[in-house]
Protein backbone atom coordinates (compact mmCIF):
# COMPACT_ATOMS: atom_id res chain seq x y z
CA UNK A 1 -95.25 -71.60 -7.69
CA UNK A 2 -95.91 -71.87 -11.39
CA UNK A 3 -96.27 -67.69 -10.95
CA UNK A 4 -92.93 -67.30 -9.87
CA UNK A 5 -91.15 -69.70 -12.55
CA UNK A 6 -92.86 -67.74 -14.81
CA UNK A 7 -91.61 -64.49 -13.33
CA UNK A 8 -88.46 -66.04 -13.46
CA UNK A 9 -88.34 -67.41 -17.01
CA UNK A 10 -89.68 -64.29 -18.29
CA UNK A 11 -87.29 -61.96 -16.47
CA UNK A 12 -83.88 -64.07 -16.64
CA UNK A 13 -82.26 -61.76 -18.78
CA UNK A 14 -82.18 -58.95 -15.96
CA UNK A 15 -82.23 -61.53 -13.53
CA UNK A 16 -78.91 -62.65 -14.54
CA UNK A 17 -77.65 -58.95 -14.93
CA UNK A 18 -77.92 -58.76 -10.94
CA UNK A 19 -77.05 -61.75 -10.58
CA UNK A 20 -73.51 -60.97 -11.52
CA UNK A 21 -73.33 -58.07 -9.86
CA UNK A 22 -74.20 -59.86 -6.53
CA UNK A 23 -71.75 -62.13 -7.36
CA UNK A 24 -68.71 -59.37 -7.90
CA UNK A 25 -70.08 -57.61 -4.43
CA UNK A 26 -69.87 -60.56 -2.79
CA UNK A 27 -66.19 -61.08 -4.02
CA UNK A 28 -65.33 -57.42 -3.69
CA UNK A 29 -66.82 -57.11 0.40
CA UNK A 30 -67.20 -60.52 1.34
CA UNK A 31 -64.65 -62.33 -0.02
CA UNK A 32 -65.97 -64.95 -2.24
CA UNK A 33 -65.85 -68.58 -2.37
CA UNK A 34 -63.59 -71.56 -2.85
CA UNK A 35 -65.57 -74.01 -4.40
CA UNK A 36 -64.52 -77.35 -6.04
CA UNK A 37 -65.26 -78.31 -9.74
CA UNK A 38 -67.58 -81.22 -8.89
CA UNK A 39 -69.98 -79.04 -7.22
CA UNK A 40 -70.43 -76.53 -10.09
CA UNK A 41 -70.95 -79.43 -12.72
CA UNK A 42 -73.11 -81.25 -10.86
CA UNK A 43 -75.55 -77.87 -10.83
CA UNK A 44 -75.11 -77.83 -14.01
CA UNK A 45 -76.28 -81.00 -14.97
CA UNK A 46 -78.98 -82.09 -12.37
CA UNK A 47 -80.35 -77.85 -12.02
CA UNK A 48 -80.13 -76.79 -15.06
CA UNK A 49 -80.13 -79.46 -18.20
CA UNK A 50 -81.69 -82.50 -16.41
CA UNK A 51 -84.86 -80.22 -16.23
CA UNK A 52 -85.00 -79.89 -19.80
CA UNK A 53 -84.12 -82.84 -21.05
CA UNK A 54 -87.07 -84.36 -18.85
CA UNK A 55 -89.46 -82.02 -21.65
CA UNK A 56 -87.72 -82.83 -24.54
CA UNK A 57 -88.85 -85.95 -27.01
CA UNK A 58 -85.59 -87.20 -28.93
CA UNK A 59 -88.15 -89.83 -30.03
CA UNK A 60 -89.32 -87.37 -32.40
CA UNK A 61 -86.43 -87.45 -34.21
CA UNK A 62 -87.36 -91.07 -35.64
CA UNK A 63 -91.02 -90.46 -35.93
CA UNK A 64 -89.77 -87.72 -38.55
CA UNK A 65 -87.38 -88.88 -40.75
CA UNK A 66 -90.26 -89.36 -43.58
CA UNK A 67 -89.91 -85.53 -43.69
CA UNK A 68 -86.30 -84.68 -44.03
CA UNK A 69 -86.01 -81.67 -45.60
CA UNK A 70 -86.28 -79.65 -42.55
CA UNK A 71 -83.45 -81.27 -40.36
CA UNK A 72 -81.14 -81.06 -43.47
CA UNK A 73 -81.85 -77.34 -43.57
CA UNK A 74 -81.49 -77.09 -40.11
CA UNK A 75 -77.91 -78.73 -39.31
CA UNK A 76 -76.86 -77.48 -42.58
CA UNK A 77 -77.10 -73.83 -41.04
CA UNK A 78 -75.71 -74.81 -37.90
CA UNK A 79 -72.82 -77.18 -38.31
CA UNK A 80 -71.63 -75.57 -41.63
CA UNK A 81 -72.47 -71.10 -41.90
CA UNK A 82 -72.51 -71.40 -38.15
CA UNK A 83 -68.75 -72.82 -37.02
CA UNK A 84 -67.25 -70.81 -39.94
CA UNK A 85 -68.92 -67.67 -38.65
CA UNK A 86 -67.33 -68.48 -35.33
CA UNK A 87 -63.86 -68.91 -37.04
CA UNK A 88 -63.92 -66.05 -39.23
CA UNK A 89 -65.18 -63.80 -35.43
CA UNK A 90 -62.39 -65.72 -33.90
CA UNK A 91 -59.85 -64.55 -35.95
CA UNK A 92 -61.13 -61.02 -36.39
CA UNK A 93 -61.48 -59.95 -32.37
CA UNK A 94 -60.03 -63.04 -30.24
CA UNK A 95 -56.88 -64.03 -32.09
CA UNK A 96 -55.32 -62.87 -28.67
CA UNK A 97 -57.82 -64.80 -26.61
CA UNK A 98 -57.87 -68.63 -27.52
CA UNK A 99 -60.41 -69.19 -24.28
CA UNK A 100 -62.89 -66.30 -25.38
CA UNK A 101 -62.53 -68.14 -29.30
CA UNK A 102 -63.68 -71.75 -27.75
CA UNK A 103 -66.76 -69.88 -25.91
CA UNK A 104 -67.73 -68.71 -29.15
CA UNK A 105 -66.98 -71.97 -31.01
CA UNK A 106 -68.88 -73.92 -28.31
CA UNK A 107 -72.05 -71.14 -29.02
CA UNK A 108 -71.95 -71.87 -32.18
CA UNK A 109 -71.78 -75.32 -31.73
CA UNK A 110 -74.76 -75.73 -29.65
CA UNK A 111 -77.53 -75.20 -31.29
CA UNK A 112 -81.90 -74.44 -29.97
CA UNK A 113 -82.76 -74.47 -26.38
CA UNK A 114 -86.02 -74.75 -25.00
CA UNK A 115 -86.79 -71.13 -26.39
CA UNK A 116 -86.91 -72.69 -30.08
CA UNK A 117 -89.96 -74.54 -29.18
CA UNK A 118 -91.48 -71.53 -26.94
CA UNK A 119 -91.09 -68.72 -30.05
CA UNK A 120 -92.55 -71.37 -32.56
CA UNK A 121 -95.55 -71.82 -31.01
CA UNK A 122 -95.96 -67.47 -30.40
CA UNK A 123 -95.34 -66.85 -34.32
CA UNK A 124 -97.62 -69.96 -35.10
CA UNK A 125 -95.07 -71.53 -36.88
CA UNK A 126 -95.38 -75.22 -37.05
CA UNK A 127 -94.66 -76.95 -33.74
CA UNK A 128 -94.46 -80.45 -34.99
CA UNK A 129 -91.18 -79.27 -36.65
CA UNK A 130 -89.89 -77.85 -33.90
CA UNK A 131 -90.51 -81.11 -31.93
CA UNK A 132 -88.15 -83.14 -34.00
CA UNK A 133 -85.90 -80.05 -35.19
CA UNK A 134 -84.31 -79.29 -31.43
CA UNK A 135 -83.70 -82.85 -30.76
CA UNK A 136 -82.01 -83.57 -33.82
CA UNK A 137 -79.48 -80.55 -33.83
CA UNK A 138 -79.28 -82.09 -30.07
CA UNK A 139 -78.05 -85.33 -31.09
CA UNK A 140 -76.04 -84.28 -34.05
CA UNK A 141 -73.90 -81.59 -31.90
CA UNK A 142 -73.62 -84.31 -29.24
CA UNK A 143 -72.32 -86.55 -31.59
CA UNK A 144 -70.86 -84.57 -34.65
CA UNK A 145 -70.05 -80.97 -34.09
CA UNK A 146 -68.67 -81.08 -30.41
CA UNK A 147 -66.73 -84.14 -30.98
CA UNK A 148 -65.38 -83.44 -34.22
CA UNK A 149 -65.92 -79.90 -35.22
CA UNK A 150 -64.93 -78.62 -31.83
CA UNK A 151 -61.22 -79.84 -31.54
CA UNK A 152 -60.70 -78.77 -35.33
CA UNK A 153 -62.01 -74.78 -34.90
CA UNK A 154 -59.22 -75.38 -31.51
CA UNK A 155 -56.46 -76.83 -33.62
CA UNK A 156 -53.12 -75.60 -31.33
CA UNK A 157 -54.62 -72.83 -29.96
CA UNK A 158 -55.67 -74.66 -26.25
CA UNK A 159 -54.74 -78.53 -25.64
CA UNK A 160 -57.62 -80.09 -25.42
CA UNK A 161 -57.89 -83.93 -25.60
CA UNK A 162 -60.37 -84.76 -27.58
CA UNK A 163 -61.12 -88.27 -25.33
CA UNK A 164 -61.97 -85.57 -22.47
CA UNK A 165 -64.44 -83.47 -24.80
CA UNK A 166 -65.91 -86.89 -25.53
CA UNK A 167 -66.08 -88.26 -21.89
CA UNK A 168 -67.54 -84.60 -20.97
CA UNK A 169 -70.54 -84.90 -23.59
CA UNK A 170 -71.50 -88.10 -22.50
CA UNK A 171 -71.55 -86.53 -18.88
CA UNK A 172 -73.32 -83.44 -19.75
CA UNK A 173 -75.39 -84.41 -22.62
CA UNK A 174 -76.02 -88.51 -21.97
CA UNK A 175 -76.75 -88.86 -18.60
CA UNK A 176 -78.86 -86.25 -18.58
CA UNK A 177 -80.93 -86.84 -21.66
CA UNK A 178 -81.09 -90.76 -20.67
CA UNK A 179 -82.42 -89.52 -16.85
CA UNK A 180 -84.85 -87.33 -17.76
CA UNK A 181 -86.12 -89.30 -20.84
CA UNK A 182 -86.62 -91.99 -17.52
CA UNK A 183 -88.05 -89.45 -15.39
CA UNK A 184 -90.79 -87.76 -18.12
CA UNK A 185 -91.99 -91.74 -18.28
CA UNK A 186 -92.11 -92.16 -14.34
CA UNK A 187 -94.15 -88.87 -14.27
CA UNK A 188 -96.91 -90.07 -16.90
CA UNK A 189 -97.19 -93.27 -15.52
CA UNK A 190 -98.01 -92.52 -12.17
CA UNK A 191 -99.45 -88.80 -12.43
CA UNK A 192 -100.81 -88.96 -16.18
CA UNK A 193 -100.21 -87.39 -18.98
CA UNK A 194 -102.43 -84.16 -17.98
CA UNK A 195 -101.06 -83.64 -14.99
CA UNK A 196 -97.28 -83.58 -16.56
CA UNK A 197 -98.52 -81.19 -19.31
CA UNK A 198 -100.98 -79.22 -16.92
CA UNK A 199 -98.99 -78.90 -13.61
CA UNK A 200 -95.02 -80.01 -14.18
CA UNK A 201 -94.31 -79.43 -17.22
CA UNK A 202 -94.35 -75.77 -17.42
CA UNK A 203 -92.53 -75.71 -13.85
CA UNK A 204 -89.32 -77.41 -15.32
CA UNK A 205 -88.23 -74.64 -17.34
CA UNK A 206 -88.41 -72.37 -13.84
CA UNK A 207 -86.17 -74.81 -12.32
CA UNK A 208 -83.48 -74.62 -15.29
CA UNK A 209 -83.39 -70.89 -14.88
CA UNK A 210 -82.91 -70.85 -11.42
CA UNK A 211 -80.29 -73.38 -11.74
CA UNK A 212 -78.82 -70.95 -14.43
CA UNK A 213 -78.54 -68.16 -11.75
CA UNK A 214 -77.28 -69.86 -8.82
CA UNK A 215 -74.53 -71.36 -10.87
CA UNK A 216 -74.19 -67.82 -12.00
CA UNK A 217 -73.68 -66.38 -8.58
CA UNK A 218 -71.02 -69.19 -7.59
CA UNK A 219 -69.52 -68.70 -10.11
CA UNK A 220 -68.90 -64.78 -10.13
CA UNK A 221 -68.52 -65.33 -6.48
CA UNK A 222 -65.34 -67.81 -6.63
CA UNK A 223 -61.92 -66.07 -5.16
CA UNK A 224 -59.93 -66.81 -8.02
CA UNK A 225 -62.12 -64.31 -9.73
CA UNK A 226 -60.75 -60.95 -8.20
CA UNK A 227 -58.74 -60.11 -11.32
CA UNK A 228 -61.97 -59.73 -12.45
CA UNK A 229 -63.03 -56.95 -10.78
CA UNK A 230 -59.91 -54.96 -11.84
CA UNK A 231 -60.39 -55.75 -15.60
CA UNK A 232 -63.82 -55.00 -16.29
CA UNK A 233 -62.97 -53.47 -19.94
CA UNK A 234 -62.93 -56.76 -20.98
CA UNK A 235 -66.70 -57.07 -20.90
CA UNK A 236 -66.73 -54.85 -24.10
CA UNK A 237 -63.97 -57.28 -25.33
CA UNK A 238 -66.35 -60.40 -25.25
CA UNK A 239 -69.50 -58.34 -25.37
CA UNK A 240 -68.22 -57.45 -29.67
CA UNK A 241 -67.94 -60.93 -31.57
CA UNK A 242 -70.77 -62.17 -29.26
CA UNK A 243 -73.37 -59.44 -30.70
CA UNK A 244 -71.52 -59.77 -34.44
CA UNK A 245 -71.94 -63.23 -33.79
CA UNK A 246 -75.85 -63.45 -33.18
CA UNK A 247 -76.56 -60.60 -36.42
CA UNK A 248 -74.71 -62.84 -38.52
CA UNK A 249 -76.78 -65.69 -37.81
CA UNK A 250 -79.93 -63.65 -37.70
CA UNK A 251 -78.94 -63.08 -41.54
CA UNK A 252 -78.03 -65.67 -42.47
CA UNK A 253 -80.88 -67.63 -40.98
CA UNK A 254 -83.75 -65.41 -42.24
CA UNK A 255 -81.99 -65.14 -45.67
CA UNK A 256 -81.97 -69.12 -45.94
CA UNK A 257 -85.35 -69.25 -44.72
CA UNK A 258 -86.83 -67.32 -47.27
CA UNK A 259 -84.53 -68.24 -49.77
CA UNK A 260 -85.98 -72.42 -48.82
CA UNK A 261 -89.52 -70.50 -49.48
CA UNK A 262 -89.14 -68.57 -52.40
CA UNK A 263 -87.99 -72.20 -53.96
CA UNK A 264 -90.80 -74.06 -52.93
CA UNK A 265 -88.88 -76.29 -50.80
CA UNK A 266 -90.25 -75.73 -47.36
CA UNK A 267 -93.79 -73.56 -46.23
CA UNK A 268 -92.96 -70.61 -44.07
CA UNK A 269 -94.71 -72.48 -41.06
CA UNK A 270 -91.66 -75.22 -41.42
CA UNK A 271 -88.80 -72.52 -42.52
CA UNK A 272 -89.51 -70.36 -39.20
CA UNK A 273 -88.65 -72.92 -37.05
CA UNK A 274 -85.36 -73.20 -39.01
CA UNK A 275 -84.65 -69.25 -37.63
CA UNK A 276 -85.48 -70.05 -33.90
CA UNK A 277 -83.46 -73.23 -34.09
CA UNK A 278 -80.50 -71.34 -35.28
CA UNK A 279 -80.23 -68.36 -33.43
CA UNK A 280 -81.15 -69.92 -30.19
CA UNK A 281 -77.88 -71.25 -29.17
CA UNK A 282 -77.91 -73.82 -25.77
CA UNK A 283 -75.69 -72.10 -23.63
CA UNK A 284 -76.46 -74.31 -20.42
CA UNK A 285 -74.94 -76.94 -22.28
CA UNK A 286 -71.60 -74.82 -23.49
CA UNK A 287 -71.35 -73.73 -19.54
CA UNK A 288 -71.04 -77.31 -18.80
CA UNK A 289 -68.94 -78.19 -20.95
CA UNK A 290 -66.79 -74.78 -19.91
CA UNK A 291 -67.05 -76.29 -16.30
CA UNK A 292 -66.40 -80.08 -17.27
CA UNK A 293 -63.25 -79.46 -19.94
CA UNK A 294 -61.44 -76.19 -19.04
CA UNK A 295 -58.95 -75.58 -16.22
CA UNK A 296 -60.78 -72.96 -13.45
CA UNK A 297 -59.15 -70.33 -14.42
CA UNK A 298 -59.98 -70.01 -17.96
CA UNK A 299 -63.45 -70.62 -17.07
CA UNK A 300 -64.51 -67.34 -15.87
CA UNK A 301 -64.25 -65.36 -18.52
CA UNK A 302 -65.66 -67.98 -20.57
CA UNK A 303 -68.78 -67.98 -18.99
CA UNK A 304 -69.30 -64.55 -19.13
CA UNK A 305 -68.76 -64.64 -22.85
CA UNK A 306 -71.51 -67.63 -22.54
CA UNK A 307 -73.75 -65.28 -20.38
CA UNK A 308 -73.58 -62.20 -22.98
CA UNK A 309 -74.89 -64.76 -25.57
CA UNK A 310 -77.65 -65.78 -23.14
CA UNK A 311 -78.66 -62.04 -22.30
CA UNK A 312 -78.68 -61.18 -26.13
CA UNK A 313 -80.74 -64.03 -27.68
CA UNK A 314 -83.61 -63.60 -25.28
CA UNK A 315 -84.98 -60.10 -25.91
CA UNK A 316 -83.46 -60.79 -30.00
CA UNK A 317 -85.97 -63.77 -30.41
CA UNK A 318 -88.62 -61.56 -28.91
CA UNK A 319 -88.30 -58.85 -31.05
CA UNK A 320 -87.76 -61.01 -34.29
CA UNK A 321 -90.46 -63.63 -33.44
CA UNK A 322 -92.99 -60.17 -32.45
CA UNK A 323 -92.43 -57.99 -35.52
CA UNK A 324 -91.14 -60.48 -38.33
CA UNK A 325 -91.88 -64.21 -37.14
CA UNK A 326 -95.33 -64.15 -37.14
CA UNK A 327 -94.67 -62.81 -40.85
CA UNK A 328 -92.00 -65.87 -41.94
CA UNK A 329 -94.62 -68.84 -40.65
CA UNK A 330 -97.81 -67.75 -42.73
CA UNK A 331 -95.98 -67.41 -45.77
CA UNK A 332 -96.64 -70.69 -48.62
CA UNK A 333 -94.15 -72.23 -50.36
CA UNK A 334 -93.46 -70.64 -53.33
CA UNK A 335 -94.13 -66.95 -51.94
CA UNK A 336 -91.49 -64.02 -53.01
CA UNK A 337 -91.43 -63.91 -48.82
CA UNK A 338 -92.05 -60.33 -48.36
CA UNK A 339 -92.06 -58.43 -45.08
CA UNK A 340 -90.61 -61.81 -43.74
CA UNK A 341 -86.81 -59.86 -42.54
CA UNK A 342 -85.50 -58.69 -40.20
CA UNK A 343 -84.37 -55.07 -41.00
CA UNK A 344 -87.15 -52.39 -41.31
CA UNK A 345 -87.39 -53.12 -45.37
CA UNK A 346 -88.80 -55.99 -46.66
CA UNK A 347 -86.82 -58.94 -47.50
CA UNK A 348 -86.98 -60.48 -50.82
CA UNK A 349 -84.90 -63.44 -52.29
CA UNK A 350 -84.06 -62.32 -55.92
């Protein structure tokens, strides 16, 4: 078993790829499916977050705050450069498209995933930071930057009440979070702590990525979809401020990184993990909220703008973590942070 969630985790990015297109043929021949809201939702949130909210400590968060110069870093990048990226994208290629604007604003939103913490520990980065990072951009887009930020980046462009966006966090995010921080505590206590590391642990993330691609298949596979299949053009229509989108945050995440170096505020161990919690973007918890908030129809189209950001930042945090990472995390505090970039020159803050 813990083969085959590997096998899955490691392939999801072409695993999703045919997943949609066995979605679309199963519109196209078979007809698709009429499925109610509930049912989608609830995959979401018991298949595909509740898993990893079981392995994530927002304890750590607390433990922390005697070392806060790494979570100011952090949101500052993501609630701040991130949401006006998304506006300025917005209003550049999706003036015309208010539903593929929210998909990016609720990327951009949502910051780490599970992948933060995976990519940390590859470029030896510092893992303790990661451990209290992800939680904390957690909590503060839970309570902060979907809240708040969200219906502001809207303004008129799609009614949405902002009681609803609230409710819809607390039922995505809360629940959740409170039931698997429940459920890691049940495991220990009657399995032990080396048996949750050793044997369930790693299996979790498998069962959030195949939660990912049954919702995915539903999804593509739901009749009010067909207009799909005669409009396909528009996957280069979402496919362009999504990949602007993730090399603007690539820059500007490296460039503060190394700029945080070169100043002596944070050691390149502690300023990686600022990259991999910015470009990582928690798209299982945008599709929920997609699901929970937006009419059916609209939600389509939103998810596939979610699922290009999902396909890109997987093999874009291999490559960066492979060839530059590594690179970032061994450099002290104080270092010009050479070779540290992400373009085939080295970077230097000047």
């Amino acid at each position: 078993m813990l083969r085959f969630m590997a096998f899955v985790r490691n392939n999801l990015h072409w695993l999703m790829m045919a997943v949609i297109v066995l979605g679309l043929l199963n519109l196209r021949f078979l007809g698709g499916f009429s499925l109610p809201r509930e049912l989608l939702v609830g995959i979401v949130i018991f298949l595909v977050i509740f898993p990893v909210m079981i392995n994530t400590r927002f304890e750590e968060v607390f433990s922390h705050m005697k070392e806060p110069r790494p979570v100011f870093c952090s949101l500052a990048l993501n609630f701040i450069v991130s949401p006006l990226l998304a506006l300025g994208l917005a209003r550049l290629f999706l003036s015309d498209s208010p539903e593929l604007a929210a998909a990016l604003y609720l990327i951009a939103l949502a910051p780490t995933s599970a992948m933060s913490a995976a990519w940390t520990a590859f470029s030896g980065a510092r893992m303790a930071t990661a451990l209290f990072l992800i939680p904390a951009n957690l909590l503060f887009a839970a309570f902060v930057g979907l809240p708040f930020i969200l219906p502001l980046l809207l303004g008129d462009a799609i009614q949405v009440n902002q009681a609803a966006i609230v409710k819809n966090i607390l039922l995505v995010f809360l629940v959740p979070l409170v039931l698997g921080d429940l459920t890691r505590r049940v495991i220990i206590r009657f399995k032990g702590q080396e048996a949750y590391q050793r044997r369930i642990k790693p299996e979790l993330g498998g069962v959030s990525a195949l939660g990912v691609l049954l919702l995915l298949f539903l999804v593509m596979s739901l009749k009010r979809n067909a207009v799909l299949l005669d409009n396909l053009g528009m996957v280069w229509v979402i496919a362009a401020p999504v990949v602007w989108y993730y090399l603007l945050m690539y820059a500007a995440a490296i460039s503060w990184s190394l700029f945080l170096v070169r100043r002596g505020v944070l050691a390149g161990e502690k300023a990686a993990v600022i990259v991999y919690t910015s470009v990582a973007r928690h798209i299982n918890i945008s599709l929920a909220l997609v699901l929970s908030t937006f009419p059916l129809e609209s939600a389509t189209p939103m998810i596939l703008f979610l699922i290009v950001g999902y396909i890109l930042q997987v093999p874009g945090l291999a490559f960066y973590a492979q060839h530059y990472g590594k690179k970032l995390a061994a450099l002290p505090a104080g270092s010009p942070g050479s070779g540290a970039g992400a373009a085939g020159q080295p970077a230097r803050i000047r």
